[in-house]
PDB file of N, CA and C in Angstrom:
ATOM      1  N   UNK A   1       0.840  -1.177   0.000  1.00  0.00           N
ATOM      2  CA  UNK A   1       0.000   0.000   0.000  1.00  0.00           C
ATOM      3  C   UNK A   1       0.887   1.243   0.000  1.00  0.00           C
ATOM      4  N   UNK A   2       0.391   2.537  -0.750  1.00  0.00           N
ATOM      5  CA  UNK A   2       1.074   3.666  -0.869  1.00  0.00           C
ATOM      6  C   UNK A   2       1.102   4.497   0.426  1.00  0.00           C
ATOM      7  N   UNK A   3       1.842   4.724   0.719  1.00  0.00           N
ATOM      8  CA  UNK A   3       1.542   5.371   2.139  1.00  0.00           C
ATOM      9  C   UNK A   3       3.111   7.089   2.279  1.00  0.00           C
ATOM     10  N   UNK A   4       2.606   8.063   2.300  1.00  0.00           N
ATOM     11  CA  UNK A   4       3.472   9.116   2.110  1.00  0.00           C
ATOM     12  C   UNK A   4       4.462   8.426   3.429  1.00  0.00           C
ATOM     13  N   UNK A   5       5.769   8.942   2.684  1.00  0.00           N
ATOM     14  CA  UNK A   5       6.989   8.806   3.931  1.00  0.00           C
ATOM     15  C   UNK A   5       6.662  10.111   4.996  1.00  0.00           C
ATOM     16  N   UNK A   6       6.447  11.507   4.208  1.00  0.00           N
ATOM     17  CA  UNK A   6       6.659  12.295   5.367  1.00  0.00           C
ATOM     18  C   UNK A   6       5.463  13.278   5.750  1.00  0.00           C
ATOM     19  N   UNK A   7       4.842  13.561   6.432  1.00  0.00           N
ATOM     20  CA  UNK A   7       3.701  14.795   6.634  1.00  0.00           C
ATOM     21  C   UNK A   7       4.077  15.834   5.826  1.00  0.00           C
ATOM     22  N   UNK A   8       2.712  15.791   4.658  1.00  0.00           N
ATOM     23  CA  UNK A   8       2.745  17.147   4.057  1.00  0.00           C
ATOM     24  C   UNK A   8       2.843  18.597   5.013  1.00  0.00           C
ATOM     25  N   UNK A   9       3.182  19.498   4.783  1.00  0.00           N
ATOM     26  CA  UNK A   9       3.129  20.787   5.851  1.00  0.00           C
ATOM     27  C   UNK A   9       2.103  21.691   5.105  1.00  0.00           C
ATOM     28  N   UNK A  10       1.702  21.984   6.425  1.00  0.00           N
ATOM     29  CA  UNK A  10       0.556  23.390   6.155  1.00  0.00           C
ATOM     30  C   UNK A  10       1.152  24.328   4.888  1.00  0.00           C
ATOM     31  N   UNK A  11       2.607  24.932   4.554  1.00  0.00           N
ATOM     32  CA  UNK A  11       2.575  25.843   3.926  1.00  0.00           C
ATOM     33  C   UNK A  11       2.865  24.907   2.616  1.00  0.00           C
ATOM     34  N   UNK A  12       3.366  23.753   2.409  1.00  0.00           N
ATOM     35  CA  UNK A  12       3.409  22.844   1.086  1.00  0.00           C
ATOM     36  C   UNK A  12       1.859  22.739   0.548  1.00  0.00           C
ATOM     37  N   UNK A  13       1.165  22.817   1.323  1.00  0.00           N
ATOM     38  CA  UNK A  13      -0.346  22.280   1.438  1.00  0.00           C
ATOM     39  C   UNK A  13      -0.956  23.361   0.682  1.00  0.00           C
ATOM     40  N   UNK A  14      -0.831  24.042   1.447  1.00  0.00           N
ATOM     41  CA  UNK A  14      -1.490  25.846   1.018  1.00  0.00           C
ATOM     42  C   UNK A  14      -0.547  26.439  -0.297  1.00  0.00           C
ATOM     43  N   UNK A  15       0.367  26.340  -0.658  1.00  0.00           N
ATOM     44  CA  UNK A  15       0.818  26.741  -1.870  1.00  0.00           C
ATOM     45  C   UNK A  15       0.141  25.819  -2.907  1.00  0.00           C
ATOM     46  N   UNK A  16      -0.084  24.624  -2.815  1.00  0.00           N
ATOM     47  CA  UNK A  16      -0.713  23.664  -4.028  1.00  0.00           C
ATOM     48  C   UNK A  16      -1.848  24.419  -4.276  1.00  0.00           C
ATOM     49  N   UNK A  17      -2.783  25.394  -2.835  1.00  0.00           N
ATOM     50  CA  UNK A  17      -4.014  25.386  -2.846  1.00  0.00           C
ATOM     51  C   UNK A  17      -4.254  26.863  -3.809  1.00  0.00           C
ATOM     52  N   UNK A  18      -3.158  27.412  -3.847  1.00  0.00           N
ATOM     53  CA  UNK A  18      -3.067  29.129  -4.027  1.00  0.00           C
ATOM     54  C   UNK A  18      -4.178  29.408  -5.234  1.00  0.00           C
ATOM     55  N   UNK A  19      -4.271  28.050  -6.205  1.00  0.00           N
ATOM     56  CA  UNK A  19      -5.075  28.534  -7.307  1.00  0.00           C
ATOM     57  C   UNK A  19      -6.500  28.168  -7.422  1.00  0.00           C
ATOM     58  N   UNK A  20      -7.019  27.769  -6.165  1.00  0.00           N
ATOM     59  CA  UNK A  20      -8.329  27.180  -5.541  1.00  0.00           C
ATOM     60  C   UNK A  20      -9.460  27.793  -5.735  1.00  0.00           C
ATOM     61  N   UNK A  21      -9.161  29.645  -5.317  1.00  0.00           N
ATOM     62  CA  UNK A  21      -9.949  30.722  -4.737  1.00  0.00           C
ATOM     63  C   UNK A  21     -11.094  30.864  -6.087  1.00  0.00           C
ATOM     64  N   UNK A  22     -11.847  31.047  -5.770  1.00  0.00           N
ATOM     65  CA  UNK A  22     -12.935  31.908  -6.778  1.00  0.00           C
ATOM     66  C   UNK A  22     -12.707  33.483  -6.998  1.00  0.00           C
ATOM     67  N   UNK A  23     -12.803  33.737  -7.875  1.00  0.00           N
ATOM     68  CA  UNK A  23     -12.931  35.055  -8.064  1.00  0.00           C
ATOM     69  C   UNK A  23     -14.427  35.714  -8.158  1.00  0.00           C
ATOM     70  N   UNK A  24     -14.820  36.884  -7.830  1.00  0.00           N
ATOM     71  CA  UNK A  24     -15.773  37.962  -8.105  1.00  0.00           C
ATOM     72  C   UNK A  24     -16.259  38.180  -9.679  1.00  0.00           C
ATOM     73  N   UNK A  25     -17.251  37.539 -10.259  1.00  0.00           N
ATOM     74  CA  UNK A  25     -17.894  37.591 -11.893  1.00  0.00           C
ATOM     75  C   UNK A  25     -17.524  39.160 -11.578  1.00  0.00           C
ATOM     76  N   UNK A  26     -17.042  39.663 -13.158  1.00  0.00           N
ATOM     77  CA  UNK A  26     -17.279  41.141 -13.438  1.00  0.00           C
ATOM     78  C   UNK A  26     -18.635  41.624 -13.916  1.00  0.00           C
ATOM     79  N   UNK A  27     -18.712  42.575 -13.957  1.00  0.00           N
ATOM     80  CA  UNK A  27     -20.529  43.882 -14.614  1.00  0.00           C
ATOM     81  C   UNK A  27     -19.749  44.548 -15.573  1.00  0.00           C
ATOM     82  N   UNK A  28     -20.605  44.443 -15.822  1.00  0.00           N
ATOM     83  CA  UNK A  28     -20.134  45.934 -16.874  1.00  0.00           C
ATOM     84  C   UNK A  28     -21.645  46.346 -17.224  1.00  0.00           C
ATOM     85  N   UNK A  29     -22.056  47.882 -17.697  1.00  0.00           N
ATOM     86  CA  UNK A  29     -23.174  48.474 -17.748  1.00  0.00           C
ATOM     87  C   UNK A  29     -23.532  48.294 -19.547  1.00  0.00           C
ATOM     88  N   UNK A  30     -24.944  47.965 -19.752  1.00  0.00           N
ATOM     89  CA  UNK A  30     -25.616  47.585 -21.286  1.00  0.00           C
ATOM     90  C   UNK A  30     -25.225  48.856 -21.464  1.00  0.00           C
ATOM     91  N   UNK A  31     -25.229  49.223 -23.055  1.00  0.00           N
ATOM     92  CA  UNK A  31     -24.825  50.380 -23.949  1.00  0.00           C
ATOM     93  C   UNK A  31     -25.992  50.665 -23.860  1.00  0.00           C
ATOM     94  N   UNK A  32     -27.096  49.685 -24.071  1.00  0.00           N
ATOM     95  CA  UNK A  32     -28.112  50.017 -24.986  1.00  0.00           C
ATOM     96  C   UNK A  32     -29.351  50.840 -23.335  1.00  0.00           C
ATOM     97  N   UNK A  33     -29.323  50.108 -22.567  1.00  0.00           N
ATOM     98  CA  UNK A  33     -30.502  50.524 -21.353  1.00  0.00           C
ATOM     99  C   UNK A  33     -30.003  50.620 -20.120  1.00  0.00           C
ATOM    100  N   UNK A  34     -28.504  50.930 -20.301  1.00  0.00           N
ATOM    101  CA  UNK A  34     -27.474  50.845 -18.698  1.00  0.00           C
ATOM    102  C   UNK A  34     -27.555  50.374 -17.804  1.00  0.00           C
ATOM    103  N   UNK A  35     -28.521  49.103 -18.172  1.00  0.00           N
ATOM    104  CA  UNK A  35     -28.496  48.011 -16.835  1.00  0.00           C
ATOM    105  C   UNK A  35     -27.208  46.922 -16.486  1.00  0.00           C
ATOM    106  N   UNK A  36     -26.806  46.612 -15.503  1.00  0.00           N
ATOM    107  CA  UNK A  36     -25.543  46.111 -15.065  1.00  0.00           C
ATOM    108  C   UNK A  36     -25.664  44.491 -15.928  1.00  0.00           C
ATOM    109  N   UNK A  37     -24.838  44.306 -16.634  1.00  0.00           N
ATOM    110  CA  UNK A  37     -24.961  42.631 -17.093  1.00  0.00           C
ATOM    111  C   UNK A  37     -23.578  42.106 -16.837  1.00  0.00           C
ATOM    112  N   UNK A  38     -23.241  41.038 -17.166  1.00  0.00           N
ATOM    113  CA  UNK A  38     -21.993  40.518 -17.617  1.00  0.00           C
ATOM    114  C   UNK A  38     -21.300  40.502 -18.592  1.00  0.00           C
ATOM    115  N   UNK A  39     -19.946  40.408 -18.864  1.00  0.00           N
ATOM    116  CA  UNK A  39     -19.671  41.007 -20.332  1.00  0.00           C
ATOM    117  C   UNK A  39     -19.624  39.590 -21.206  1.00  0.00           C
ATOM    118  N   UNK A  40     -20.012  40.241 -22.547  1.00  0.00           N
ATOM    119  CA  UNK A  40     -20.555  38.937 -23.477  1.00  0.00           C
ATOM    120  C   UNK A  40     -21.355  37.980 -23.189  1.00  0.00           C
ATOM    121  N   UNK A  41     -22.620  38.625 -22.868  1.00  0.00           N
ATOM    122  CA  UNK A  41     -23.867  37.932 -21.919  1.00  0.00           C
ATOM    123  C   UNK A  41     -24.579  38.999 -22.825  1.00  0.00           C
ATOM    124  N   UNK A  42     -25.727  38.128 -23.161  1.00  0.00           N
ATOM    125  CA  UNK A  42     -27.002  38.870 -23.711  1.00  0.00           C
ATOM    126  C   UNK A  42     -27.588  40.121 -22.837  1.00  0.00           C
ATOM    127  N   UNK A  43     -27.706  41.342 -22.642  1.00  0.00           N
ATOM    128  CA  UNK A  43     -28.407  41.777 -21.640  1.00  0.00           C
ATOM    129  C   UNK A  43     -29.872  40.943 -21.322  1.00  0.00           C
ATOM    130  N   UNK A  44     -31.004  40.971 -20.137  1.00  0.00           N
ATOM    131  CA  UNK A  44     -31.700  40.301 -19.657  1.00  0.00           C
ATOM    132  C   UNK A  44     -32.578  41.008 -19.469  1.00  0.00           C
ATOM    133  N   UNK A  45     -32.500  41.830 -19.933  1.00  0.00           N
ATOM    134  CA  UNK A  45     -33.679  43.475 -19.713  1.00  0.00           C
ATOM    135  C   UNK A  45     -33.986  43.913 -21.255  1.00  0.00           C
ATOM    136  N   UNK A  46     -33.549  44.252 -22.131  1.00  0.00           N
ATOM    137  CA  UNK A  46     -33.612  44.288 -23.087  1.00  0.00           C
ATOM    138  C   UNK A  46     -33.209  44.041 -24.588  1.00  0.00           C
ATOM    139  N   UNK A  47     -32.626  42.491 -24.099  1.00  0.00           N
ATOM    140  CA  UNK A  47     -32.220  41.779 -25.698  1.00  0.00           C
ATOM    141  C   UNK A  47     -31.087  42.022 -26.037  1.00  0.00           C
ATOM    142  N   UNK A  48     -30.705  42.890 -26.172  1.00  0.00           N
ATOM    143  CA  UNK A  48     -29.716  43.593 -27.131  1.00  0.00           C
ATOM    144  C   UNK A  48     -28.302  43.133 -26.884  1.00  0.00           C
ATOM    145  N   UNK A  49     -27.350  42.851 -27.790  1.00  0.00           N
ATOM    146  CA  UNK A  49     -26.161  42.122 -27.574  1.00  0.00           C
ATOM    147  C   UNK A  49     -25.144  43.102 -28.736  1.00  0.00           C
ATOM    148  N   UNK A  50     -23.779  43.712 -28.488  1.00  0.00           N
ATOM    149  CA  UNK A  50     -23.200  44.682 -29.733  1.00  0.00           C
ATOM    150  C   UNK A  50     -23.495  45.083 -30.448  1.00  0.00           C
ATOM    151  N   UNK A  51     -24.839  45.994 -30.077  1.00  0.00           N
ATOM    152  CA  UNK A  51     -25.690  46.877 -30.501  1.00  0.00           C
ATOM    153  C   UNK A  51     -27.232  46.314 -31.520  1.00  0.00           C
ATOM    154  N   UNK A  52     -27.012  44.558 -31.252  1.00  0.00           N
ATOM    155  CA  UNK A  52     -28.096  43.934 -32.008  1.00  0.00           C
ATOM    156  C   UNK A  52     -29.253  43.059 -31.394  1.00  0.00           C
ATOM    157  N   UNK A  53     -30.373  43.551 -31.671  1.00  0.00           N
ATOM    158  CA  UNK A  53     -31.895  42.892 -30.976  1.00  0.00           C
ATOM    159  C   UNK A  53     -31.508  41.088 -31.168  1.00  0.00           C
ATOM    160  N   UNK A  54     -30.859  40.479 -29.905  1.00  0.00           N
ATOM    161  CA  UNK A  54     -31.094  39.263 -30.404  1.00  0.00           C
ATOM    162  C   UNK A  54     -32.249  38.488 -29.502  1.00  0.00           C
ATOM    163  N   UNK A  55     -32.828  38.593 -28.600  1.00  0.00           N
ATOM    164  CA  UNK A  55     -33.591  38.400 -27.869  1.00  0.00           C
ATOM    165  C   UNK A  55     -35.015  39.126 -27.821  1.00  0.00           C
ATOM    166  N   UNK A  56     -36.165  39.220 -27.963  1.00  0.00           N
ATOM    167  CA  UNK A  56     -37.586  39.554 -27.305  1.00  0.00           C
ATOM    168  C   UNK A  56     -37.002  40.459 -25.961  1.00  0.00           C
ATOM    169  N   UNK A  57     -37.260  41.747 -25.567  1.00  0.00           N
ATOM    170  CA  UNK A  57     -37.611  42.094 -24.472  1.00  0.00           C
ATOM    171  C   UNK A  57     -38.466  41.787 -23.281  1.00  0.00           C
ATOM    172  N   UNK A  58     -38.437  41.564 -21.997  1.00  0.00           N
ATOM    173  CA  UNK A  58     -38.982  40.533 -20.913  1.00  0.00           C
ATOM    174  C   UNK A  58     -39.882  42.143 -20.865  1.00  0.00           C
ATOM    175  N   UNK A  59     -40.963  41.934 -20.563  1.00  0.00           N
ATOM    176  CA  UNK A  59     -42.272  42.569 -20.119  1.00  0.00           C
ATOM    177  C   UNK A  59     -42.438  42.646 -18.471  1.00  0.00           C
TER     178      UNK A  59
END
């Protein structure tokens, strides 16, 4: 059976982990109705995607 020779250490441990974290999604504001969306995300308010109706507007 595989069994480690020596105790990993907290800071060996935590450097493997450094790339773990989540980051914060960015906003950015629609051109078209300045509601906050995500970038290269359809807006969700009014359709519109690089200046083009691709979606129905939500009522």
């Amino acid at each position: 059976m595989a069994v480690p020779k020596r105790k990993t250490s907290k800071a060996r441990r935590d450097k493997r982990r450094t790339h773990d974290a989540l980051s914060i999604p960015s906003w950015s504001n629609c051109p078209n109705c300045s509601e906050p969306t995500r970038p290269h995300y359809v807006c969700s308010k009014c359709g519109f995607y690089k200046g083009k109706q691709i979606l129905e507007a939500k009522q």
